[in-house]
N, C-alpha and C. Protein backbone atom coordinates (compact mmCIF):
# COMPACT_ATOMS: atom_id res chain seq x y z
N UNK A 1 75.22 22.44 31.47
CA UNK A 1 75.78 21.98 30.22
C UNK A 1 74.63 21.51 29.32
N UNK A 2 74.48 21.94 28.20
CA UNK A 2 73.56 21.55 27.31
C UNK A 2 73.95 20.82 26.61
N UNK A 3 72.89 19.52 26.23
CA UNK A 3 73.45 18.13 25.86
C UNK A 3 73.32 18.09 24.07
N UNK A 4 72.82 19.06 23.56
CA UNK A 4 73.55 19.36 22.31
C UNK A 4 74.11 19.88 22.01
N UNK A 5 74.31 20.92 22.74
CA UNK A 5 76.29 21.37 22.53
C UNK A 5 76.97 20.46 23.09
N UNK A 6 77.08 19.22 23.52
CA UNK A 6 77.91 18.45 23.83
C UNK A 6 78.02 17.62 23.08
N UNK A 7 76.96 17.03 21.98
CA UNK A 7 76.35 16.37 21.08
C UNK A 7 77.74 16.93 19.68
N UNK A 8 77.13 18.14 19.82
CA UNK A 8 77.67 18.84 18.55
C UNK A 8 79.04 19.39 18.73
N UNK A 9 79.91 19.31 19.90
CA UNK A 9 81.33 20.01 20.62
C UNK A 9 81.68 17.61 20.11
N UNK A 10 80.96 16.73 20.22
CA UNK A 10 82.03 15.73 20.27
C UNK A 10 81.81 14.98 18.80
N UNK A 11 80.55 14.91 18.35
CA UNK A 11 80.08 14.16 16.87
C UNK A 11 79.92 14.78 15.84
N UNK A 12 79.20 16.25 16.18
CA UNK A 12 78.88 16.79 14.49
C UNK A 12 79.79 17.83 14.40
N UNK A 13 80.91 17.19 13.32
CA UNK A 13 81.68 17.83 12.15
C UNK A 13 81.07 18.14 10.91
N UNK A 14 80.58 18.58 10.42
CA UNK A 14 80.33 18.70 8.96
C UNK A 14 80.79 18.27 8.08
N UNK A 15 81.86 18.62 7.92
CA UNK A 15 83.15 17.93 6.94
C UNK A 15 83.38 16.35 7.22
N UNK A 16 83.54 15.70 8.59
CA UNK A 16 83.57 14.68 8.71
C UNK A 16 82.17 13.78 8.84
N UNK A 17 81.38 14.21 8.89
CA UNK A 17 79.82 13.72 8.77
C UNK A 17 79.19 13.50 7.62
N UNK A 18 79.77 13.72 6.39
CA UNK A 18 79.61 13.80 5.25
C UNK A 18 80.15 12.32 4.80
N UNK A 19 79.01 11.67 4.03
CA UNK A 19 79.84 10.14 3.33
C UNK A 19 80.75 10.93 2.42
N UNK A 20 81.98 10.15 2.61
CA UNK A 20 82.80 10.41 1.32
C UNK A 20 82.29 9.80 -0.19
N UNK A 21 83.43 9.36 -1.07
CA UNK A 21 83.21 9.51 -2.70
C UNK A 21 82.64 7.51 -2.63
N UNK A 22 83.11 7.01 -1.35
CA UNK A 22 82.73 5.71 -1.23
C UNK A 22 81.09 5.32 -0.56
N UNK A 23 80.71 6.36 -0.02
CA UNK A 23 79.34 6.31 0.45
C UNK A 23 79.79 6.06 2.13
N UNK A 24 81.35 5.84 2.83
CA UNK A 24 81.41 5.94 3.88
C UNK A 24 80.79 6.70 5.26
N UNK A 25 80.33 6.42 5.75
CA UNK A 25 79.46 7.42 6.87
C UNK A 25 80.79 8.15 7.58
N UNK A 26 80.43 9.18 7.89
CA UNK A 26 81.43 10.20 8.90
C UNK A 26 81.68 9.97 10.14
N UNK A 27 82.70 10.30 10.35
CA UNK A 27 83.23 9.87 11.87
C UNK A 27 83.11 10.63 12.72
N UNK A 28 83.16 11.02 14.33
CA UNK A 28 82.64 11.69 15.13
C UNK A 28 83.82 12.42 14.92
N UNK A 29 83.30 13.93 15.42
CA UNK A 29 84.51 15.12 15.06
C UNK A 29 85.85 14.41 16.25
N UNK A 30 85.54 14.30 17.67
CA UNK A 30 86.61 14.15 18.44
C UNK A 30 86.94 12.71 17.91
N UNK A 31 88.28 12.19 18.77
CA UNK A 31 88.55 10.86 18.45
C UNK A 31 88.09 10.34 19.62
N UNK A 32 87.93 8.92 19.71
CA UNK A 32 87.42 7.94 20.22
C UNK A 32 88.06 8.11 22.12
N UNK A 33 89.30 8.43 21.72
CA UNK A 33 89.94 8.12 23.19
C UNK A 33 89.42 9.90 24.32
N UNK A 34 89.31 11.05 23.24
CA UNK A 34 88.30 12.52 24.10
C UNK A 34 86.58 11.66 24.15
N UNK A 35 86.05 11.30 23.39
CA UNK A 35 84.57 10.62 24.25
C UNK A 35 84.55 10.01 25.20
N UNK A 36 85.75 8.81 25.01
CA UNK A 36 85.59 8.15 26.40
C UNK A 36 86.29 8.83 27.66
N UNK A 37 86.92 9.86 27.65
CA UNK A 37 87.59 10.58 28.61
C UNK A 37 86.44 11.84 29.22
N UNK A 38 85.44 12.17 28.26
CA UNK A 38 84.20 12.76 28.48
C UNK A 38 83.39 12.10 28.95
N UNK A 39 83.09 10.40 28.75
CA UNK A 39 81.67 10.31 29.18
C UNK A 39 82.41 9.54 31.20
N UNK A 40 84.07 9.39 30.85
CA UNK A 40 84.77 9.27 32.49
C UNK A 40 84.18 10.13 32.92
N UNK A 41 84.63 11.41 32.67
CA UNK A 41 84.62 12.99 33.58
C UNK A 41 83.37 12.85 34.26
N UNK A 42 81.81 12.46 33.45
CA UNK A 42 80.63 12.54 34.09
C UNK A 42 80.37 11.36 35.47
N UNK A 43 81.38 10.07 35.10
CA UNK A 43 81.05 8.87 35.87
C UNK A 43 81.82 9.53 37.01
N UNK A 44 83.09 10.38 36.91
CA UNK A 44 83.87 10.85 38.27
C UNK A 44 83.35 11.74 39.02
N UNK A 45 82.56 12.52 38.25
CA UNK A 45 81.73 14.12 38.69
C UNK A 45 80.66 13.53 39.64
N UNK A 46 79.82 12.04 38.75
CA UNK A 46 78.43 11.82 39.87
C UNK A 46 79.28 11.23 40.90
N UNK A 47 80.30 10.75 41.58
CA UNK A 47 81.00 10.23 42.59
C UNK A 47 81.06 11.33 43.48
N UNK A 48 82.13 12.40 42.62
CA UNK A 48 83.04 13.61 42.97
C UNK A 48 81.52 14.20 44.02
N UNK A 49 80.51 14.72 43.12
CA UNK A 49 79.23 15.95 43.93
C UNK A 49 78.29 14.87 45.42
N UNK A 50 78.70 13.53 45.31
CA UNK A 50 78.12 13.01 46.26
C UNK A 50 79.15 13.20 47.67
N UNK A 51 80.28 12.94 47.28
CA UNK A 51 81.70 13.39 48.52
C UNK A 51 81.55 14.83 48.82
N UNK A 52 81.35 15.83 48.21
CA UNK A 52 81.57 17.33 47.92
C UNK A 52 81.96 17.81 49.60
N UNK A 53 80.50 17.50 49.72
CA UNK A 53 80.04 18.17 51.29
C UNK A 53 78.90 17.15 52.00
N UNK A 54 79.29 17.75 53.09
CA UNK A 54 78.32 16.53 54.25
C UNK A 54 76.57 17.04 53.62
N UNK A 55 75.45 16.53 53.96
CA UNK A 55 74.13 16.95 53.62
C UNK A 55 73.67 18.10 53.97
N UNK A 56 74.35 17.71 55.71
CA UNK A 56 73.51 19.00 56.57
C UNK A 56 75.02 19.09 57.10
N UNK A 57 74.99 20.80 57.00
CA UNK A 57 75.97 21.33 58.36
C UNK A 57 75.70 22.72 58.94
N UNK A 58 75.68 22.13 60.26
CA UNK A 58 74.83 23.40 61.02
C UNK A 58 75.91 24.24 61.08
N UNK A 59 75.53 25.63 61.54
CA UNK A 59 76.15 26.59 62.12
C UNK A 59 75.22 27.66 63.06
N UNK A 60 75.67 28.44 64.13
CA UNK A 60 75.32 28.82 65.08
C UNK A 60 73.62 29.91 64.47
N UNK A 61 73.70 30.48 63.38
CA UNK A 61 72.77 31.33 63.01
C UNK A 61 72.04 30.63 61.80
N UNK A 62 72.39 29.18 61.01
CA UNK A 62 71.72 28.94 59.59
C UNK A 62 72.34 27.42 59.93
N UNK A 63 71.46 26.97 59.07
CA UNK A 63 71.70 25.35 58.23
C UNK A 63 71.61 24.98 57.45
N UNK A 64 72.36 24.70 56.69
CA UNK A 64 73.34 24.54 55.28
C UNK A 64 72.42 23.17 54.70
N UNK A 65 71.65 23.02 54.46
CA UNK A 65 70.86 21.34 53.60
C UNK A 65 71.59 21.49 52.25
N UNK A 66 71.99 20.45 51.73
CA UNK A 66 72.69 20.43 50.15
C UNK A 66 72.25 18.68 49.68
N UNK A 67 71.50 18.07 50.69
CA UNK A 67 71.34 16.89 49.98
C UNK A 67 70.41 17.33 48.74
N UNK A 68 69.97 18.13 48.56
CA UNK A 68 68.49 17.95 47.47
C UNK A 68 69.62 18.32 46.54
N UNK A 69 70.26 19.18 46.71
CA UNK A 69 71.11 20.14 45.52
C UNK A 69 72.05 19.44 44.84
N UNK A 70 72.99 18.09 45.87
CA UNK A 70 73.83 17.26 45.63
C UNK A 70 72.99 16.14 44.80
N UNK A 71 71.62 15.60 44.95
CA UNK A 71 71.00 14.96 44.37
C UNK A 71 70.57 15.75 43.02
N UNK A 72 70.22 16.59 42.76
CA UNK A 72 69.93 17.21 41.61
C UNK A 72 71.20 17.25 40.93
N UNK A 73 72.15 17.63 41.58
CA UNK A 73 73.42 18.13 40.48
C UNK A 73 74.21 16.31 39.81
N UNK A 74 74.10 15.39 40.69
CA UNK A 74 73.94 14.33 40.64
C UNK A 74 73.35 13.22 39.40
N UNK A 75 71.95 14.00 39.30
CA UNK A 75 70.84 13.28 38.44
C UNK A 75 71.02 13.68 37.00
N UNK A 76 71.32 14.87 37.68
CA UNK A 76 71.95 15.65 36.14
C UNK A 76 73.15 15.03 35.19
N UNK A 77 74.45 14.78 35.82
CA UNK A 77 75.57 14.26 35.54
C UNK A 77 75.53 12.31 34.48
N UNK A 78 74.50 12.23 35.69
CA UNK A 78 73.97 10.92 35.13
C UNK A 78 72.91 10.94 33.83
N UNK A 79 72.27 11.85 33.48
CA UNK A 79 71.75 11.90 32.16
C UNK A 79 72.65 12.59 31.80
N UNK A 80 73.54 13.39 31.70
CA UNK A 80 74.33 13.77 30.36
C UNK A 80 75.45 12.45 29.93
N UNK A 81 76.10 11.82 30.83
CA UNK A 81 76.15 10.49 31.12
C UNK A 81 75.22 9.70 29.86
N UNK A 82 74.37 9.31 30.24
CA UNK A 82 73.43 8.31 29.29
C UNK A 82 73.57 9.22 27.99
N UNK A 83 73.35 9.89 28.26
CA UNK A 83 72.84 10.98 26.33
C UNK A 83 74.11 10.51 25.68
N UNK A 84 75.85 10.78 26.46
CA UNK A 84 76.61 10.38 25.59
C UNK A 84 76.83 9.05 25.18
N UNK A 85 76.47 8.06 26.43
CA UNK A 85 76.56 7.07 25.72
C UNK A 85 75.55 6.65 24.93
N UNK A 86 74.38 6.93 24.49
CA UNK A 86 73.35 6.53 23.77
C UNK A 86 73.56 7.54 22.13
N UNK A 87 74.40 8.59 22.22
CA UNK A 87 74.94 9.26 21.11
C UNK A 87 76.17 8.03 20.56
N UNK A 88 77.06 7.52 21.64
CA UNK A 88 78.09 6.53 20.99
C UNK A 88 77.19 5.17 20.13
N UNK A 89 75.98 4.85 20.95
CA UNK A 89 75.45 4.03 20.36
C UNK A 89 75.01 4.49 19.30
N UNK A 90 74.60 5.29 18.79
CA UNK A 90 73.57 5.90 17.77
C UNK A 90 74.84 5.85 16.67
N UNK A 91 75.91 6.12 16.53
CA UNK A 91 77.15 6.68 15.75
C UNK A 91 77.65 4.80 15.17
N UNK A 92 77.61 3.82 16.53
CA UNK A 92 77.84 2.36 16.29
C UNK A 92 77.22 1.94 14.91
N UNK A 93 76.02 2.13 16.01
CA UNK A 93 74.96 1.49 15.15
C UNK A 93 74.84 2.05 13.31
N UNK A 94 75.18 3.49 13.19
CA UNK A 94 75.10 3.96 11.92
C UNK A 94 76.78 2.89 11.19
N UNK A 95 77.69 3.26 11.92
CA UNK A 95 78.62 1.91 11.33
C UNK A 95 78.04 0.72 10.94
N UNK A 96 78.00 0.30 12.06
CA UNK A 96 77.37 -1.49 11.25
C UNK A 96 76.82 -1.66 10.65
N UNK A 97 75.35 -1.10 10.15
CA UNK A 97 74.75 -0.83 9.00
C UNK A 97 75.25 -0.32 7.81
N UNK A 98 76.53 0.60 7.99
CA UNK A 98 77.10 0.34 6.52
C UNK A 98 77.82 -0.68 6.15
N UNK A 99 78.57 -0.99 6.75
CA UNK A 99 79.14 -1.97 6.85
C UNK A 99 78.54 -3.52 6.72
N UNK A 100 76.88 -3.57 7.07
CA UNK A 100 76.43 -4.94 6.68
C UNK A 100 75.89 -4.10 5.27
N UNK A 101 75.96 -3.16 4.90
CA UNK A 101 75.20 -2.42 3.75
C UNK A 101 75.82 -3.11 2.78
N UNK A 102 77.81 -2.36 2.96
CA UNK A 102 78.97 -2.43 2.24
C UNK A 102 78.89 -4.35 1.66
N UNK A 103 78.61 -4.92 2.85
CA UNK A 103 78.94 -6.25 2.59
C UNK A 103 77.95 -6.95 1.91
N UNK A 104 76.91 -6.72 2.02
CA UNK A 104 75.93 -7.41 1.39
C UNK A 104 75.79 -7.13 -0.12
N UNK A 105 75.80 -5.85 -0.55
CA UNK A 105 76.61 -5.24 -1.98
C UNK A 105 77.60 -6.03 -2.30
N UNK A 106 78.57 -5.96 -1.79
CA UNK A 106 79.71 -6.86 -2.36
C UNK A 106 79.42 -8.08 -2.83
């Protein structure tokens, strides 16, 4: 999963990224309650790939190792994880600043 198409599949709308006629900043394309149900999916997934499968499981001709793979797929989940929440921060933070913008104008 590439973390700017995920970037750009949950925040950049065009149309909604655009200040309106008030100088309002744009809102993330999805609503609030699909981000936080996206950045769940990643907190359930790094749980979910650690249960998957045992590390090692032998069999009579080969042996199956998946800890490195379960740790990688893992590490992964957890930075796309951070990226979204540090994208929610980034989107906050552009709020409050208009908003101490809006107010201090006033």
């Amino acid at each position: 999963m590439s973390k700017s198409d995920l970037k750009r599949e949950l925040f950049n709308n065009e149309e909604l990224a655009k200040e309106d006629e008030e100088g309002n900043p744009g809102n993330p394309k999805q609503s609030r309650e699909d981000i936080c149900a996206k950045i769940q999916m990643f907190y359930q997934a790094e749980e979910d790939i650690m249960n998957l499968s045992n590390d090692e499981v032998d069999y009579q001709m080969f042996r199956v190792r998946a800890a490195k793979l379960k740790e990688t797929l893992r590490a992964r989940a957890q930075q796309i994880k951070q990226f979204l929440l540090d994208c929610v921060d980034e989107w906050c933070s552009e709020q409050i600043r208009h908003i101490h913008k809006t107010y201090s104008f006033m």
